[in-house]
Protein backbone atom coordinates (compact mmCIF):
# COMPACT_ATOMS: atom_id res chain seq x y z
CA UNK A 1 8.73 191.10 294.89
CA UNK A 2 9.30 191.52 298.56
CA UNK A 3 9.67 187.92 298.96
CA UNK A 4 11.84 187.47 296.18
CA UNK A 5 14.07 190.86 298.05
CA UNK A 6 13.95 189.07 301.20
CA UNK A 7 14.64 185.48 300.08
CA UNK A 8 17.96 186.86 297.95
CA UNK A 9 15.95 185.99 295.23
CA UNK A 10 15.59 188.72 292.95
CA UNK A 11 17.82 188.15 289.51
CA UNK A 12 15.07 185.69 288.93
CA UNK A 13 12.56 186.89 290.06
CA UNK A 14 13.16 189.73 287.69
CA UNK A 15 13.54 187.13 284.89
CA UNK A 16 10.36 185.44 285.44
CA UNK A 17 8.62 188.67 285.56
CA UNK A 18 10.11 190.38 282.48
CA UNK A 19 9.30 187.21 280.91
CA UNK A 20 5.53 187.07 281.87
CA UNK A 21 4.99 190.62 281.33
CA UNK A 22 4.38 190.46 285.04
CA UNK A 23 5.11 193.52 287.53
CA UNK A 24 8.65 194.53 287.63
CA UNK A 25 10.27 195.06 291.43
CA UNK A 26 10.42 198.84 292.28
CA UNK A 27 13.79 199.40 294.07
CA UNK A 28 15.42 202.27 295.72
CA UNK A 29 18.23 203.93 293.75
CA UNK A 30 21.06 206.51 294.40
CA UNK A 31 21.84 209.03 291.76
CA UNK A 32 24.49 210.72 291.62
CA UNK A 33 24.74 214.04 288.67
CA UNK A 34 26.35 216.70 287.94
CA UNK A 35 23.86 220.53 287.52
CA UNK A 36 25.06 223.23 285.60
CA UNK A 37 23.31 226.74 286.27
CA UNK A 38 23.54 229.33 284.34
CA UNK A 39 22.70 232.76 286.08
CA UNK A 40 23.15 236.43 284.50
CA UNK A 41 25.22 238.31 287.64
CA UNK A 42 25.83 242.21 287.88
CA UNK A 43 28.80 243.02 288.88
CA UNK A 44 29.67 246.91 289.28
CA UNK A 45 33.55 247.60 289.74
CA UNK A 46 36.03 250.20 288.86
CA UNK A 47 38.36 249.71 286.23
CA UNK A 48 40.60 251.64 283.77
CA UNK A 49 39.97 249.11 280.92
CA UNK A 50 37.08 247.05 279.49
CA UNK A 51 39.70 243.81 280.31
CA UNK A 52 40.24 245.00 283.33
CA UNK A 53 36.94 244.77 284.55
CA UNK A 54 36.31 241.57 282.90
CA UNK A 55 39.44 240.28 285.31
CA UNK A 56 37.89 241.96 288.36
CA UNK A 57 34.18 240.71 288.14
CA UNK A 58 35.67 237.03 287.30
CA UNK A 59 37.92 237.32 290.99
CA UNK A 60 34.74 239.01 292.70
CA UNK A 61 31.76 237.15 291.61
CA UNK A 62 31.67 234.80 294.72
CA UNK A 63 28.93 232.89 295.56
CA UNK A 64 26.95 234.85 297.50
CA UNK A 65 26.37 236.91 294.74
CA UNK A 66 25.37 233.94 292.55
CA UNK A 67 22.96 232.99 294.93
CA UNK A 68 21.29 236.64 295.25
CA UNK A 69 21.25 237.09 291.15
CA UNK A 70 19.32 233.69 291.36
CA UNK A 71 16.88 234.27 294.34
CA UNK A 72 16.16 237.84 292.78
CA UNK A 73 15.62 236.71 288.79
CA UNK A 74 15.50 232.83 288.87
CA UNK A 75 17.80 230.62 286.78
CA UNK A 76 18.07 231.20 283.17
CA UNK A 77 18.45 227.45 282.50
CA UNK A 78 20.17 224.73 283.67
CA UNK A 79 21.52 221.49 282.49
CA UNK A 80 21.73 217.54 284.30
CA UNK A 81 24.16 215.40 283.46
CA UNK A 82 24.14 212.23 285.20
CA UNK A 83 27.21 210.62 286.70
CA UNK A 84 26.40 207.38 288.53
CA UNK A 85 23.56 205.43 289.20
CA UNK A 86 23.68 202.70 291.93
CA UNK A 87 20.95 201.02 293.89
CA UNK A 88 20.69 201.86 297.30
């Protein structure tokens, strides 16, 4: 396999050793994705209204505050969604 990667070799390479059940070249790889966290945040504020301290906690909740609800309880759950894959 190195051979083959040094020699500019490696589409058949690959071809010879998918076809022989042989050992398949391990490359390097860059991926790129996409993490949604979700995080339960406390936010205390004053407010006349119910919906107006919905509004206020969704322009206050920074990041800072993300990050200390996450240290302090841990993530709830998070999802991966991949974006790109390219070889390095």
């Amino acid at each position: 396999g190195r051979i083959a990667d040094h020699a500019d070799f490696c589409q058949e390479y690959d071809r010879l050793a998918e076809a022989m059940n042989g050992t398949p070249r391990c490359r390097d790889w860059e991926v790129e994705a996409e993490v949604t966290v979700t995080v339960r945040v406390t936010y205390s504020t004053s407010a006349t209204t119910e919906d107006d301290a919905d509004e206020n906690a969704r322009e206050g909740i920074d990041f800072d505050d993300v990050l200390a609800a996450y240290r302090a309880n841990g993530h709830e759950s998070f999802d991966v969604e991949i974006v790109s894959t390219e070889r390095a």
